[in-house]
C-alpha atoms as a PDB file:
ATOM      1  CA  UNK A   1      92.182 -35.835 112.031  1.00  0.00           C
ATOM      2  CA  UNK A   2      92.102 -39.803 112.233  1.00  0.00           C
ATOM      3  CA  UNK A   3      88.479 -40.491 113.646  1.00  0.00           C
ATOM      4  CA  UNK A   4      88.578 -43.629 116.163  1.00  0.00           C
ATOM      5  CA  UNK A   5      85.409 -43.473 117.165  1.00  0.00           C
ATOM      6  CA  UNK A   6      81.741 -42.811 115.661  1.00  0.00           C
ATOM      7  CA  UNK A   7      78.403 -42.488 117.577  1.00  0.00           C
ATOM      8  CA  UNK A   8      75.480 -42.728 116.196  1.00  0.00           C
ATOM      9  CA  UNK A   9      71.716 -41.637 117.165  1.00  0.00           C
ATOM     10  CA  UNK A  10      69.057 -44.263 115.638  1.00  0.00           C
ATOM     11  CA  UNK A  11      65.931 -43.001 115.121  1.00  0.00           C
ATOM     12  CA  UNK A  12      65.840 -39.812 112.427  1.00  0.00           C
ATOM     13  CA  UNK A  13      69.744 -40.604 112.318  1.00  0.00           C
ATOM     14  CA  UNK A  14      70.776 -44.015 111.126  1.00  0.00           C
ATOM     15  CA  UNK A  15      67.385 -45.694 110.836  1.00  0.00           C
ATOM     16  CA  UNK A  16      65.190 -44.065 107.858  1.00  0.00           C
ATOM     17  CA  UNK A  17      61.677 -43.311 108.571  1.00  0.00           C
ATOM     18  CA  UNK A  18      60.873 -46.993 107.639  1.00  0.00           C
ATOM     19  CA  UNK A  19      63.635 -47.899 111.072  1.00  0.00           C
ATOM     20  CA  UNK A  20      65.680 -49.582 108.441  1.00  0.00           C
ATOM     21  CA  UNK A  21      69.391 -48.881 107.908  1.00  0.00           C
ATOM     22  CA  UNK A  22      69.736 -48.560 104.527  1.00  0.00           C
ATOM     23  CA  UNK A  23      71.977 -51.300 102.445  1.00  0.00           C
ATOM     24  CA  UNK A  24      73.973 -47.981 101.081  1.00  0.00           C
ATOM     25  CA  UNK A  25      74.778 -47.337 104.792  1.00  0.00           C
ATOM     26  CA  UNK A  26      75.317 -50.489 106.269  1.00  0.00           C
ATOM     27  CA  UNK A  27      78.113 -51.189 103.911  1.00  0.00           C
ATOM     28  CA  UNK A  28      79.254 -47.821 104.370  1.00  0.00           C
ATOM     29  CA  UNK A  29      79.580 -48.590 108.030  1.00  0.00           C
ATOM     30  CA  UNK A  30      81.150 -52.127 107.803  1.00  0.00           C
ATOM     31  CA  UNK A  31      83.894 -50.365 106.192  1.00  0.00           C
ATOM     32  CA  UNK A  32      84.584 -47.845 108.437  1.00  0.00           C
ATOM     33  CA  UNK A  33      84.755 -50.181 110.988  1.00  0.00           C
ATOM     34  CA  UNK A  34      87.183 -52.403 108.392  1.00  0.00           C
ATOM     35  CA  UNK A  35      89.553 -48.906 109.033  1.00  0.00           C
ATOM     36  CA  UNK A  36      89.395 -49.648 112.526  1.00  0.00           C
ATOM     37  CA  UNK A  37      86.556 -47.123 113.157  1.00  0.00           C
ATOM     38  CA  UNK A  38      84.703 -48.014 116.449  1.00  0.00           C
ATOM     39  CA  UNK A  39      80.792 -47.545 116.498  1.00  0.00           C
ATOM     40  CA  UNK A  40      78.603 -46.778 119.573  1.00  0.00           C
ATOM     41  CA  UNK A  41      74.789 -47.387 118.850  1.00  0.00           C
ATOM     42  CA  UNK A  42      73.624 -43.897 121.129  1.00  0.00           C
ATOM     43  CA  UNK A  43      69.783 -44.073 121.632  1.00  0.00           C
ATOM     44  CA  UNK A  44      67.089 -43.787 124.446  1.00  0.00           C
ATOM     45  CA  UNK A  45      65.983 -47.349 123.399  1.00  0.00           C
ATOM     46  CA  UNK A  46      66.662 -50.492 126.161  1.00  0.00           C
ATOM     47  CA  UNK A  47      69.504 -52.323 125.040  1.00  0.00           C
ATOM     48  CA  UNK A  48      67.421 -54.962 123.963  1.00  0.00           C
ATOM     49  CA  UNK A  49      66.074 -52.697 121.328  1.00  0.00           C
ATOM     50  CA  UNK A  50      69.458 -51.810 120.013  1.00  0.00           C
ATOM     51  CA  UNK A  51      70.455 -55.221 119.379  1.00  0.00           C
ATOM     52  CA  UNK A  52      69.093 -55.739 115.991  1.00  0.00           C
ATOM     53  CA  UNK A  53      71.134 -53.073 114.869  1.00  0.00           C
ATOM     54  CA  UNK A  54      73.983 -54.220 116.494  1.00  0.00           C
ATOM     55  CA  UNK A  55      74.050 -57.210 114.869  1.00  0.00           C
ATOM     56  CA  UNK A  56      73.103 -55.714 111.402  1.00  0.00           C
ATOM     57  CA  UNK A  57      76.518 -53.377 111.634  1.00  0.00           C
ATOM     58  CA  UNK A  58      78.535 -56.379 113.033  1.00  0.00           C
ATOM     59  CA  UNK A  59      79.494 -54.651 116.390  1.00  0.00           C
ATOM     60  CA  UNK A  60      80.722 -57.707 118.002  1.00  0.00           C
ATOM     61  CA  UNK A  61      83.084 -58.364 115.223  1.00  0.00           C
ATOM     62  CA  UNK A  62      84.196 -54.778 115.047  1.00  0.00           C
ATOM     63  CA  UNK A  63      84.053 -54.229 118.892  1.00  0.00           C
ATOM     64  CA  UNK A  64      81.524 -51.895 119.431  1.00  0.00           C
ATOM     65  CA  UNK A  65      79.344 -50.225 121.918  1.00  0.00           C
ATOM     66  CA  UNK A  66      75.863 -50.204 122.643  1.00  0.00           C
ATOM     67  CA  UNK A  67      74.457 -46.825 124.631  1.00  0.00           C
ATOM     68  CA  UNK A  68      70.987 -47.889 125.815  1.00  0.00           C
ATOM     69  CA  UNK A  69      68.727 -45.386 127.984  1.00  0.00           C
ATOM     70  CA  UNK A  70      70.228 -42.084 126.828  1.00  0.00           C
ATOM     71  CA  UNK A  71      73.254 -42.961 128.260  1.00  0.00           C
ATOM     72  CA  UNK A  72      72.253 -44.808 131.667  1.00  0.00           C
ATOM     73  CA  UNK A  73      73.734 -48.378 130.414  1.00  0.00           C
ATOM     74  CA  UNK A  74      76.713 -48.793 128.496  1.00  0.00           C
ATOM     75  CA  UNK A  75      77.697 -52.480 127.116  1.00  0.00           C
ATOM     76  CA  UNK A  76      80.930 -53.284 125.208  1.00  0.00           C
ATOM     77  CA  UNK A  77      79.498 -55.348 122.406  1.00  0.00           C
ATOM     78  CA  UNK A  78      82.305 -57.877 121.579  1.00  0.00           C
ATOM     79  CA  UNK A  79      82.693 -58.437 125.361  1.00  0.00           C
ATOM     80  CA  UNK A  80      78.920 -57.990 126.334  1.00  0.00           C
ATOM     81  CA  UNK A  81      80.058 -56.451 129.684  1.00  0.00           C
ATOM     82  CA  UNK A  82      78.007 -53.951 131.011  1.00  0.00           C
ATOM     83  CA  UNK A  83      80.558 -50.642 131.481  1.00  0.00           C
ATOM     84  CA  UNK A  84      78.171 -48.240 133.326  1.00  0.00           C
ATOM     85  CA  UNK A  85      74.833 -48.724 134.667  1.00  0.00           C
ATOM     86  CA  UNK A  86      72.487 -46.023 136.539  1.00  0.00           C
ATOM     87  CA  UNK A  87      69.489 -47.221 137.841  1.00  0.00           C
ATOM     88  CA  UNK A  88      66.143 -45.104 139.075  1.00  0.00           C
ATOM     89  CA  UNK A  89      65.630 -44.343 142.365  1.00  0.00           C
ATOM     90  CA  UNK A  90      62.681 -46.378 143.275  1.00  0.00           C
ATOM     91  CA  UNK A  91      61.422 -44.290 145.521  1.00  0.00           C
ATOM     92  CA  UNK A  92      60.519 -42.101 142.688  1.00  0.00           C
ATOM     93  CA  UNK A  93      58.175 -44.233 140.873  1.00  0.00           C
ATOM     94  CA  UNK A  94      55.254 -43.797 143.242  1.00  0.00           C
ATOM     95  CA  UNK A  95      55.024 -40.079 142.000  1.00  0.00           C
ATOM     96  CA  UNK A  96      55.984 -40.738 138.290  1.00  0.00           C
ATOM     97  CA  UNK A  97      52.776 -43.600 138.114  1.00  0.00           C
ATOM     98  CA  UNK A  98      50.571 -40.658 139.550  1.00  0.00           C
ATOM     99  CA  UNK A  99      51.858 -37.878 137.170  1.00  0.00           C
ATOM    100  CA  UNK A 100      50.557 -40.587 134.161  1.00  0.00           C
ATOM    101  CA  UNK A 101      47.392 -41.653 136.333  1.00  0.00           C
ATOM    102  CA  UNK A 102      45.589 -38.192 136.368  1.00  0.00           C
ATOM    103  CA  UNK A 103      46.622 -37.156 133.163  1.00  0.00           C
ATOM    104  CA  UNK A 104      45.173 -40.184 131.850  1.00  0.00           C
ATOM    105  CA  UNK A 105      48.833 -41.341 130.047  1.00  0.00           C
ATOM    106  CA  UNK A 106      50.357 -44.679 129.930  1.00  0.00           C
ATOM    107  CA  UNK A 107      53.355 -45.081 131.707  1.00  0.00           C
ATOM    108  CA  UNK A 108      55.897 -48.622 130.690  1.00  0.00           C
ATOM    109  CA  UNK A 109      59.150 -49.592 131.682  1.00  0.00           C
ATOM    110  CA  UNK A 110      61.205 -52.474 130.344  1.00  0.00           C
ATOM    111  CA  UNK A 111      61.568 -56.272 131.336  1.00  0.00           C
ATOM    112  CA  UNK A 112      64.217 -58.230 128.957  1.00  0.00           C
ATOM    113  CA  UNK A 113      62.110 -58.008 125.915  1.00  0.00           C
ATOM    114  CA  UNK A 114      58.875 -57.087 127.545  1.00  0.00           C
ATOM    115  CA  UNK A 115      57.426 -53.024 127.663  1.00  0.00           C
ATOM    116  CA  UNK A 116      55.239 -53.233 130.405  1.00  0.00           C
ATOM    117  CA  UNK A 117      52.082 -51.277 131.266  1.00  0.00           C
ATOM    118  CA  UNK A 118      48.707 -50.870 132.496  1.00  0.00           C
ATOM    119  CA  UNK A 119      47.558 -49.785 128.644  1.00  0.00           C
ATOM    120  CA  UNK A 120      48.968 -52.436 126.378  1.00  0.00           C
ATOM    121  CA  UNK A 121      46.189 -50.806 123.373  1.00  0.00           C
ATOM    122  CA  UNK A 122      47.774 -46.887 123.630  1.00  0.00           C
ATOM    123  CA  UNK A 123      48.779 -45.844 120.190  1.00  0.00           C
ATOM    124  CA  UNK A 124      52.290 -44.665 121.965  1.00  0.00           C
ATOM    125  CA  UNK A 125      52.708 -47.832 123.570  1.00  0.00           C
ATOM    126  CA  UNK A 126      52.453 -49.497 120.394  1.00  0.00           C
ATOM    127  CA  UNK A 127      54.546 -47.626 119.018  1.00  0.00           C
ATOM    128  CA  UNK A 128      57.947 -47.886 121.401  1.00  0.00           C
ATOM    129  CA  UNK A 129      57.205 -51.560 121.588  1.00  0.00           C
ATOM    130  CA  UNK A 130      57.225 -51.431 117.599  1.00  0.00           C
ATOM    131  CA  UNK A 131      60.429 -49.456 117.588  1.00  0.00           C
ATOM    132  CA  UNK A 132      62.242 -51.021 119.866  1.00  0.00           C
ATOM    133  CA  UNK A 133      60.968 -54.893 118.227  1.00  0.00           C
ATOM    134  CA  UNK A 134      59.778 -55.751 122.078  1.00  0.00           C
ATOM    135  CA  UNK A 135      56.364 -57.318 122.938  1.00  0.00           C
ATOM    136  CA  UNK A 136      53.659 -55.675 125.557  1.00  0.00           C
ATOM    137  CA  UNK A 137      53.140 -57.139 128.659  1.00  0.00           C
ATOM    138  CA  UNK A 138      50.099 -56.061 130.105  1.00  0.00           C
ATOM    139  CA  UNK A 139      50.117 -55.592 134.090  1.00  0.00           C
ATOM    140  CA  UNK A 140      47.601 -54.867 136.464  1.00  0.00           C
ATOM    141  CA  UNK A 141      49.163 -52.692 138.860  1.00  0.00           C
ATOM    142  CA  UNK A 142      52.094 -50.962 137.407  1.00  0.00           C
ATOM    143  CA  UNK A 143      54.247 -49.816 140.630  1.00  0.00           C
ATOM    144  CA  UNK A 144      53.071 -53.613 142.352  1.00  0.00           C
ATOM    145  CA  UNK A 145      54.808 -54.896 138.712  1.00  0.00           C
ATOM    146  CA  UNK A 146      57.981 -53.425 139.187  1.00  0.00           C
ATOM    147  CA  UNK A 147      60.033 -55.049 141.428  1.00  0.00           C
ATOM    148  CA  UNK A 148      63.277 -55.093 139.689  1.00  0.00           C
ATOM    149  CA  UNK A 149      65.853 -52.229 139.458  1.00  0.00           C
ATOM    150  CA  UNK A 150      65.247 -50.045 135.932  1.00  0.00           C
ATOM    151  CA  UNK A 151      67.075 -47.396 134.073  1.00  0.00           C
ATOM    152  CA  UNK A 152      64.211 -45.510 133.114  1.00  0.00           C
ATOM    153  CA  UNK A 153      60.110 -45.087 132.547  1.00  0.00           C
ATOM    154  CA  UNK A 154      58.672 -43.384 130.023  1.00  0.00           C
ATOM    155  CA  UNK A 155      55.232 -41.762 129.729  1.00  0.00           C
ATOM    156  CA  UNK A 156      53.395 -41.332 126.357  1.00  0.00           C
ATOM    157  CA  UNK A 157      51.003 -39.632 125.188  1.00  0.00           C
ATOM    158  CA  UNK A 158      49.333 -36.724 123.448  1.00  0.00           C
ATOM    159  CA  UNK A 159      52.227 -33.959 122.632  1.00  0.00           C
ATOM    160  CA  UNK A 160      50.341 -30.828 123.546  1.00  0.00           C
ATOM    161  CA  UNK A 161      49.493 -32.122 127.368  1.00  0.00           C
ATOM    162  CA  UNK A 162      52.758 -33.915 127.704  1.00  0.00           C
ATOM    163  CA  UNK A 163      54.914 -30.914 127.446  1.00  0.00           C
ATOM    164  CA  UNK A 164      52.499 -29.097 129.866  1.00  0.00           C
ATOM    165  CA  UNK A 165      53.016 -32.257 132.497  1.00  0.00           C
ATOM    166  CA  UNK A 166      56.833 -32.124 131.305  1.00  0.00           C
ATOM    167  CA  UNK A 167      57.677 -28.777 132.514  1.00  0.00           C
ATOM    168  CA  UNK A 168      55.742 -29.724 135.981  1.00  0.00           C
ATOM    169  CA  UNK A 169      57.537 -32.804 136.509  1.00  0.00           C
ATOM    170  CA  UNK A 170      60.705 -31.347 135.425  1.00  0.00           C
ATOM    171  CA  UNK A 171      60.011 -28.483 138.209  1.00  0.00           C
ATOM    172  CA  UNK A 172      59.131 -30.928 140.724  1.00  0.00           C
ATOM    173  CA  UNK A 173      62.583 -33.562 139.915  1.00  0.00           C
ATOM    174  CA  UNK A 174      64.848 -31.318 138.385  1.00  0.00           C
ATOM    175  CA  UNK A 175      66.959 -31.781 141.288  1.00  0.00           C
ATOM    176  CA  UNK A 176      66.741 -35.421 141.834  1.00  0.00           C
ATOM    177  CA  UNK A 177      66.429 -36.872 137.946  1.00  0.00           C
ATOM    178  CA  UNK A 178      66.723 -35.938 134.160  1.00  0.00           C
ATOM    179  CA  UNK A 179      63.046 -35.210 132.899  1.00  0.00           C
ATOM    180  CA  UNK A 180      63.272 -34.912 129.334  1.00  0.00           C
ATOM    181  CA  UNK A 181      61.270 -35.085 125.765  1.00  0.00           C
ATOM    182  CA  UNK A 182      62.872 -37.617 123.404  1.00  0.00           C
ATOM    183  CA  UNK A 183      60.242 -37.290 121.157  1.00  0.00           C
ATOM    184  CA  UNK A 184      57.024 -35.148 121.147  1.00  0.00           C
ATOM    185  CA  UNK A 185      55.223 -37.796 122.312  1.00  0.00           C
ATOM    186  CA  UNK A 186      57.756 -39.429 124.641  1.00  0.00           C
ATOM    187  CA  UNK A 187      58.819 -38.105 127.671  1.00  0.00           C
ATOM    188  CA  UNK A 188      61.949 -39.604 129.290  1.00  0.00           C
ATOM    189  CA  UNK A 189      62.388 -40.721 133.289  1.00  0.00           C
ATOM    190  CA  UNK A 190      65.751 -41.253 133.814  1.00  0.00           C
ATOM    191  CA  UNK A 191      68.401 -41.103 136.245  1.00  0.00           C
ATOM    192  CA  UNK A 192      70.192 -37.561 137.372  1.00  0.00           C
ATOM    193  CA  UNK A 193      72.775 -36.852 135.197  1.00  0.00           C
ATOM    194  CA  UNK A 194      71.583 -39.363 132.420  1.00  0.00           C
ATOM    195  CA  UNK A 195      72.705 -37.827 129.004  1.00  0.00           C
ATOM    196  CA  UNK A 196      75.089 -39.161 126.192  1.00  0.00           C
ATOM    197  CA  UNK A 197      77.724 -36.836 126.457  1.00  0.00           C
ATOM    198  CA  UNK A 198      77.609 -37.390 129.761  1.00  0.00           C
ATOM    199  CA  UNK A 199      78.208 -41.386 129.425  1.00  0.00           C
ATOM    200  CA  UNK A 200      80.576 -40.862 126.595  1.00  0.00           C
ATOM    201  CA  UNK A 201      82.731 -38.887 128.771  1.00  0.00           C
ATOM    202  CA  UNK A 202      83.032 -41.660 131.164  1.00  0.00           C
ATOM    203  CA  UNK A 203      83.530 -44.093 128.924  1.00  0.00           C
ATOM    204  CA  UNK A 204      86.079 -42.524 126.989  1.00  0.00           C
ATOM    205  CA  UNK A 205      88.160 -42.091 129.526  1.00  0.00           C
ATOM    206  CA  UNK A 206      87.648 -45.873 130.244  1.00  0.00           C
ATOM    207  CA  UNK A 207      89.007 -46.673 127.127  1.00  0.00           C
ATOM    208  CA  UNK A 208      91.698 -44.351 126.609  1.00  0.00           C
ATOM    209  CA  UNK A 209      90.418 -42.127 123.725  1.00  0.00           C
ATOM    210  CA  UNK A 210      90.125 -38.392 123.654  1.00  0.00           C
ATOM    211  CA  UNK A 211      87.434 -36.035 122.300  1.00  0.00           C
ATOM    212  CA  UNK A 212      88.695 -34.976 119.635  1.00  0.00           C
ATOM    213  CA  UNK A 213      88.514 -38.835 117.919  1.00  0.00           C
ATOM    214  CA  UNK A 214      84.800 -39.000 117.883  1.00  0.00           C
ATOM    215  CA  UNK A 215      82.387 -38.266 115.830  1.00  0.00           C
ATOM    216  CA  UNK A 216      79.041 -38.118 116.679  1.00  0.00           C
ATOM    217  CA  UNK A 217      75.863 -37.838 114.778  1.00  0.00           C
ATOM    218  CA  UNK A 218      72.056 -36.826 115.924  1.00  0.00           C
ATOM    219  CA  UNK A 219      68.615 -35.113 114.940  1.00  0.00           C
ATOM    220  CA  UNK A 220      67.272 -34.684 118.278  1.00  0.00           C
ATOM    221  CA  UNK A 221      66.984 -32.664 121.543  1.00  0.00           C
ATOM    222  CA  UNK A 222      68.736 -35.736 123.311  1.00  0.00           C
ATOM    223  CA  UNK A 223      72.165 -35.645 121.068  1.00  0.00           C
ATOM    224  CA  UNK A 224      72.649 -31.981 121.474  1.00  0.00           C
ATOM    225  CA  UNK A 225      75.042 -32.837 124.129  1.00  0.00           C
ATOM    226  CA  UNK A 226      76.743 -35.495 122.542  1.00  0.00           C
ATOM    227  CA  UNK A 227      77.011 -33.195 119.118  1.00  0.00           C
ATOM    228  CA  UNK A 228      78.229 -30.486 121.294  1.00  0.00           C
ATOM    229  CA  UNK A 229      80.825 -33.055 122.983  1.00  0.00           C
ATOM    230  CA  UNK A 230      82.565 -34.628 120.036  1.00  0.00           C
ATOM    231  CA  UNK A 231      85.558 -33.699 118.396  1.00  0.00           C
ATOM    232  CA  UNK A 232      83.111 -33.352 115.345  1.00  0.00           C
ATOM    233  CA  UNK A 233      79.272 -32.906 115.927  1.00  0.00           C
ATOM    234  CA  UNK A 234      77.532 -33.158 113.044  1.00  0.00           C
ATOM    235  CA  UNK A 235      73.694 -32.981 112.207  1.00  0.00           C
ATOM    236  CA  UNK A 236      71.333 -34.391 110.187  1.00  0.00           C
ATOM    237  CA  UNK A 237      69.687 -32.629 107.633  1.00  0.00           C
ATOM    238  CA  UNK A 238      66.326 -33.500 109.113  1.00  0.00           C
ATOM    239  CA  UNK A 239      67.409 -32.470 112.816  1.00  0.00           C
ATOM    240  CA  UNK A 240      65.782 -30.160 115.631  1.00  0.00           C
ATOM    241  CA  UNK A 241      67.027 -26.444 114.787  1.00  0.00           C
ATOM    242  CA  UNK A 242      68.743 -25.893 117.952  1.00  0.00           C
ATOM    243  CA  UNK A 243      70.439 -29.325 116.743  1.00  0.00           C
ATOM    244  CA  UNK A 244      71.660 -27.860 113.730  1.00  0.00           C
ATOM    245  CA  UNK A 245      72.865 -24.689 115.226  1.00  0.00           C
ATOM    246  CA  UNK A 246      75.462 -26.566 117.713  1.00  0.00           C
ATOM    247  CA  UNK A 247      77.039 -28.435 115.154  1.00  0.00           C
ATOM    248  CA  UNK A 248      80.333 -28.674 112.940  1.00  0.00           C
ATOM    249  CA  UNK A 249      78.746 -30.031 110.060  1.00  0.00           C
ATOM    250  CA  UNK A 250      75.312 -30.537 108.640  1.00  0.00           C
ATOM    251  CA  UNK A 251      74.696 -34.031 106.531  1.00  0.00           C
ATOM    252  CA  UNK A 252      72.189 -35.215 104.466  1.00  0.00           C
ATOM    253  CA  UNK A 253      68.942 -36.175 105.921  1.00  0.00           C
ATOM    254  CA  UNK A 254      67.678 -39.702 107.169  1.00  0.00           C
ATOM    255  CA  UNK A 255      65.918 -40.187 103.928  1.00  0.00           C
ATOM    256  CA  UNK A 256      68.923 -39.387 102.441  1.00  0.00           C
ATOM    257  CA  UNK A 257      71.640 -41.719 103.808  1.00  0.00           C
ATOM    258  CA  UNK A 258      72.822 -38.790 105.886  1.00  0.00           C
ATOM    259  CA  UNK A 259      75.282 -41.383 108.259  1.00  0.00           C
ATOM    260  CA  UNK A 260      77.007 -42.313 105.094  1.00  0.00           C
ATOM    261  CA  UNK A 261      77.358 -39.089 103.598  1.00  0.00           C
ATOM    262  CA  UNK A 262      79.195 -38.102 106.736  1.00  0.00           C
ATOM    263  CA  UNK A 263      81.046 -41.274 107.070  1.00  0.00           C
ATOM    264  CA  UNK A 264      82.568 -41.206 103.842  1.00  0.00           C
ATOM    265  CA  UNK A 265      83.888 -37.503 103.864  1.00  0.00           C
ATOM    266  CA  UNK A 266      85.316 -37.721 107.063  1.00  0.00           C
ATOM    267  CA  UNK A 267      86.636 -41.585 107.816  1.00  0.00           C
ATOM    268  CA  UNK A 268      86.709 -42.928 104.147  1.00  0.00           C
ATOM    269  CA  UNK A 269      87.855 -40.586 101.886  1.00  0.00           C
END
């Protein structure tokens, strides 16, 4: 099979634990995009924390595709058109801020390249602002703050209590967004219907290439559809269980240079 196209998680996937990409891997990718190889840059970061990476692998050059939001904003990279966009209801928000104000968790939401929220000094604020290279912007009133349309909030906090609030909001929205753990201590807001395959699906069909042509590569909870979706899912070596389990293939780990392993036995070799 002649692999078109190759998506890629970030975090645990093509970043090491450092958020680096790796020289080995970088060049690794530059060639398969030299074959003609299109990459899409998957990840529940904002677009504006996907860039960097972008512009590391060369997407413009090579045409690729950033997935921002789990899947609620698509951009084509050379083009920097915006293919799909799902935005939050806002009439949500008043009930997401309270879920974070009496469990005592930060909520933020995105601005260009500000994170903004009531808690600027939350260890789990720090650290998506961090990851995603974006600086804090402190606001007073969160829900008076946002005023513009968003793809998604996020609330932080300790792992233990968030999955107890998780599976209460989830109950509460399950019919009216996607409520979701991206991390232990993250848990995703996002639009109904919000998940990679999901946007991959739609933006396949956009471009004219079938299934079976991509590749796609994860370690988490959020690329199980996406891994489950491509012609060939593969894992990481490092990735969830259930992860593992719904895959074709299982490559090295993050540490490991896992995306290159993969890339080279099945688009270089």
């Amino acid at each position: 099979m002649k692999y078109k196209l190759l998506a890629l998680d970030l975090d645990g996937t093509l970043t090491n634990s450092k958020k680096v990409i790796t020289p080995h891997t970088r060049e690794t990718l530059l060639k398969a995009q030299e074959k003609g190889v299109k990459i899409i840059l998957a990840s529940g970061r904002p677009t504006y924390g996907i860039v960097p990476l972008a512009e590391q692998l060369e997407l413009q050059k090579h045409e690729g595709y950033i997935l921002a939001y789990n899947g609620g904003e698509i951009t084509d990279w050379k083009t920097k058109e915006v293919i799909c966009k799902n935005l939050l209801d806002p009439e949500v928000l008043p009930y997401l801020y309270e879920c974070a104000k009496k469990n005592d968790f930060a909520i933020v939401t995105y601005d260009g390249e500000y994170v903004l929220t009531e808690k600027p000094d939350d260890e789990y604020v720090l650290k998506e602002a961090l990851l995603n290279v974006m600086k804090i912007k402190k606001v007073e009133n969160f829900l008076e703050a946002v005023k513009h349309p968003i793809a998604k909030c996020l609330i932080v906090g300790d792992p233990t209590r968030l999955a107890v609030l998780e599976k209460e909001m989830y109950e509460h929205l399950k019919d009216r967004m996607g409520v979701f753990r991206s991390e232990p201590y993250f848990l995703e807001l996002v639009p109904k219907g919000i998940d990679k395959a999901l946007s991959l699906e739609g933006m396949l069909k956009k471009i004219g290439v079938p299934r079976e042509e991509m590749i796609a590569i994860g370690d988490g909870f959020n690329d199980l559809s996406m891994i489950k979706y491509a012609g060939l899912g593969i894992a990481m070596a490092n990735a969830q269980d259930v992860v593992k389990e719904n895959a074709d293939f299982i490559t090295l780990s993050n540490e490991e240079d896992g995306v290159a392993y993969a890339a080279e036995k099945f688009i270089l070799s």
